[in-house]
Protein backbone atom coordinates (compact mmCIF):
# COMPACT_ATOMS: atom_id res chain seq x y z
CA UNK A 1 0.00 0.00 0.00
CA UNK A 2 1.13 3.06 -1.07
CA UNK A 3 0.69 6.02 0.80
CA UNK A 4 0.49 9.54 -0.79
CA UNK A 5 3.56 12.12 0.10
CA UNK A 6 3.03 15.67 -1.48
CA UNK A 7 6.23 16.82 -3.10
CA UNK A 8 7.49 20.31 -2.79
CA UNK A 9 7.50 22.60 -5.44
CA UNK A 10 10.60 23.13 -8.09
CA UNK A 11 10.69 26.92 -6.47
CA UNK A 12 10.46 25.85 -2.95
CA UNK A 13 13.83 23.45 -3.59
CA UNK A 14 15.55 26.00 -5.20
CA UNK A 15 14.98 28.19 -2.76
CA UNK A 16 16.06 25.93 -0.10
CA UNK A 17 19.02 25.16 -1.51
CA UNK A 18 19.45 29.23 -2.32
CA UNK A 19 19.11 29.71 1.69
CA UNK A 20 21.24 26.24 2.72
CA UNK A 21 24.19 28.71 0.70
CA UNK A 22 23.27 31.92 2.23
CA UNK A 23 23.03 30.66 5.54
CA UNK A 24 26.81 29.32 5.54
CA UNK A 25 27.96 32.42 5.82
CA UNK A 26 26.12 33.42 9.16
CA UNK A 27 29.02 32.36 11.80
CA UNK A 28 31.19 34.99 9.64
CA UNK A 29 28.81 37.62 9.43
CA UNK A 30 27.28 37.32 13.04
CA UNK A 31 31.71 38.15 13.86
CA UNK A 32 31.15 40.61 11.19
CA UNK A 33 28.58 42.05 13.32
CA UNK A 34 30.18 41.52 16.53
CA UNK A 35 33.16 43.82 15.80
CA UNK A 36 31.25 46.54 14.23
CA UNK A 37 29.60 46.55 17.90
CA UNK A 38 32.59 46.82 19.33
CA UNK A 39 33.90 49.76 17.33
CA UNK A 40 30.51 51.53 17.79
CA UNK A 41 31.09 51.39 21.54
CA UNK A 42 35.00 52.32 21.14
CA UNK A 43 33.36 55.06 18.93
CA UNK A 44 30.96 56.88 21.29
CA UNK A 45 33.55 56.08 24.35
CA UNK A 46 36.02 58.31 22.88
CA UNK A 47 34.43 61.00 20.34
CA UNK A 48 31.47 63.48 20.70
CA UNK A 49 31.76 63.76 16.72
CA UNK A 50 27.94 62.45 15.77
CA UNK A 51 29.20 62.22 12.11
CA UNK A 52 31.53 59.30 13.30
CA UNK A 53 29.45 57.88 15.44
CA UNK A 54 26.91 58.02 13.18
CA UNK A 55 29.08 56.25 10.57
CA UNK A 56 29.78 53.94 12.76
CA UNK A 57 26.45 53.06 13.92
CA UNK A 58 25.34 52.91 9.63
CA UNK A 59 27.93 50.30 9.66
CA UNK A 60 26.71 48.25 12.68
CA UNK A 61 23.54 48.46 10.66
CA UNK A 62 24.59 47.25 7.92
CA UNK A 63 26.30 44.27 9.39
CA UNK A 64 23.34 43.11 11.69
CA UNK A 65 21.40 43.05 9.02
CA UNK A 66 23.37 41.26 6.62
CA UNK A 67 23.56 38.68 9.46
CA UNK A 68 19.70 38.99 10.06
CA UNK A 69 19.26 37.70 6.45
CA UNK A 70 21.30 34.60 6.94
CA UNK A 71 20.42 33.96 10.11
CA UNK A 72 16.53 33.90 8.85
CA UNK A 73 17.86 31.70 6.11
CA UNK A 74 18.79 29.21 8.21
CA UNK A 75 15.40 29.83 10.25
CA UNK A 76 14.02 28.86 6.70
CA UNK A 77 16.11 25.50 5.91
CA UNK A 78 15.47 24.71 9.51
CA UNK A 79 11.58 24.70 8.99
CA UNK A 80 12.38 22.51 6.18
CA UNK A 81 11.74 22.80 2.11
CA UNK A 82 7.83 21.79 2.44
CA UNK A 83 7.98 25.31 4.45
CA UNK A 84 8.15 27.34 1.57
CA UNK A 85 5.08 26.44 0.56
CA UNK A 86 2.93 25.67 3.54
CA UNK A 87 2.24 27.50 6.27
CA UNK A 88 1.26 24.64 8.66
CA UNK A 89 4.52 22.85 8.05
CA UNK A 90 6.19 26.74 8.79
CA UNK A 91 4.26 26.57 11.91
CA UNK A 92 5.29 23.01 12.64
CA UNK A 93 9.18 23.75 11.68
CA UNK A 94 9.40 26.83 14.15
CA UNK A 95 7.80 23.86 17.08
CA UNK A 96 11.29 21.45 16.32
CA UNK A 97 13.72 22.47 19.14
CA UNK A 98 16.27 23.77 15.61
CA UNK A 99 13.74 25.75 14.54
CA UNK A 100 12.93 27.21 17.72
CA UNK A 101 16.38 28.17 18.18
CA UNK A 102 16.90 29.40 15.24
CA UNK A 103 13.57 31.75 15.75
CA UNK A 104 14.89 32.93 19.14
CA UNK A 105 18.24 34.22 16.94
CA UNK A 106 16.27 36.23 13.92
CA UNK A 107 14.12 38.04 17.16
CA UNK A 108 17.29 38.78 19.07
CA UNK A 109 18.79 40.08 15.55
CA UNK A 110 15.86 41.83 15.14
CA UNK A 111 16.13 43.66 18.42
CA UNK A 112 19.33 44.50 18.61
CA UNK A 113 19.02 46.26 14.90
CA UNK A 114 16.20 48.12 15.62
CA UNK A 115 17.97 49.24 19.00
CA UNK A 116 20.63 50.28 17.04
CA UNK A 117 18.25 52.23 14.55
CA UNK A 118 16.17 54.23 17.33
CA UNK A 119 18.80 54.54 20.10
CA UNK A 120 22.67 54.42 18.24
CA UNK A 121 21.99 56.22 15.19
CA UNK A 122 22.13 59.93 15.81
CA UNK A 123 20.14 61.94 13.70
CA UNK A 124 21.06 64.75 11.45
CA UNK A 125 20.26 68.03 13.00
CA UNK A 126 20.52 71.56 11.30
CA UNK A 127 21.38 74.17 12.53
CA UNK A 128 18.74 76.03 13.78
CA UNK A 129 16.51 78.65 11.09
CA UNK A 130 17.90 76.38 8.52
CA UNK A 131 14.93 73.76 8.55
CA UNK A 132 12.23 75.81 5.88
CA UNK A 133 15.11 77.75 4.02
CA UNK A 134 14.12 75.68 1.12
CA UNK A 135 10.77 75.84 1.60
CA UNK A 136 9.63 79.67 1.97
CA UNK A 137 10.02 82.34 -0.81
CA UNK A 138 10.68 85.57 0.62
């Protein structure tokens, strides 16, 4: 007796196999990110300058989230190729103890970029009677 599996789609495998790549690279850019940290703190330890710190901070950015996307790759391949397709076997993926932990890391990610957006980032000001310059005709 035969019983019936569903395959996966064509998409959904290449896919899988497209995140199984990207997701390699997450131990290196997690480091990546790690350092970046570290010069952001070394950064607003030692300068008042908020165009370095700022630069620094856009590069802490772009780091966590370059590790965000392979870390949620690997959320992906964890929940398994029938995932990509199906939202019950997404739902029973992020329930296996890999794909739980995997979940926990893209959230933590998550935080810690958005942290880094709303609290690290200091924001352009001008000077002040400069903000409707552009704006106003005499």
């Amino acid at each position: 007796m035969a019983l019936f599996r569903p395959r996966v789609s064509r998409e959904a495998e290449v896919r899988y196999h497209a995140d199984r790549e990207l997701g390699k690279s997450f131990p290196e850019l997690l480091r990546k990110a790690q350092t970046a940290e570290a010069a952001l703190r070394e950064v607003q330890a030692t300068t008042t300058s908020s165009a370095e710190r700022r630069a620094a901070a856009l590069v802490l950015d772009r780091a966590l989230t370059e590790a965000l996307r392979a870390a949620e790759a690997n959320q992906r391949v964890a929940f398994g190729p029938g995932a990509y397709d199906d939202r019950l076997r997404r739902r029973k993926g992020r329930a296996t103890p890999e794909g739980a932990r995997w979940s926990t890391e893209v959230e933590r990610l998550r935080t810690l970029r958005e942290r880094n957006r709303l609290v690290d980032v200091p924001k352009d000001v001008l000077p002040v009677g400069t903000a409707n310059r552009a704006g106003t005709t005499p």
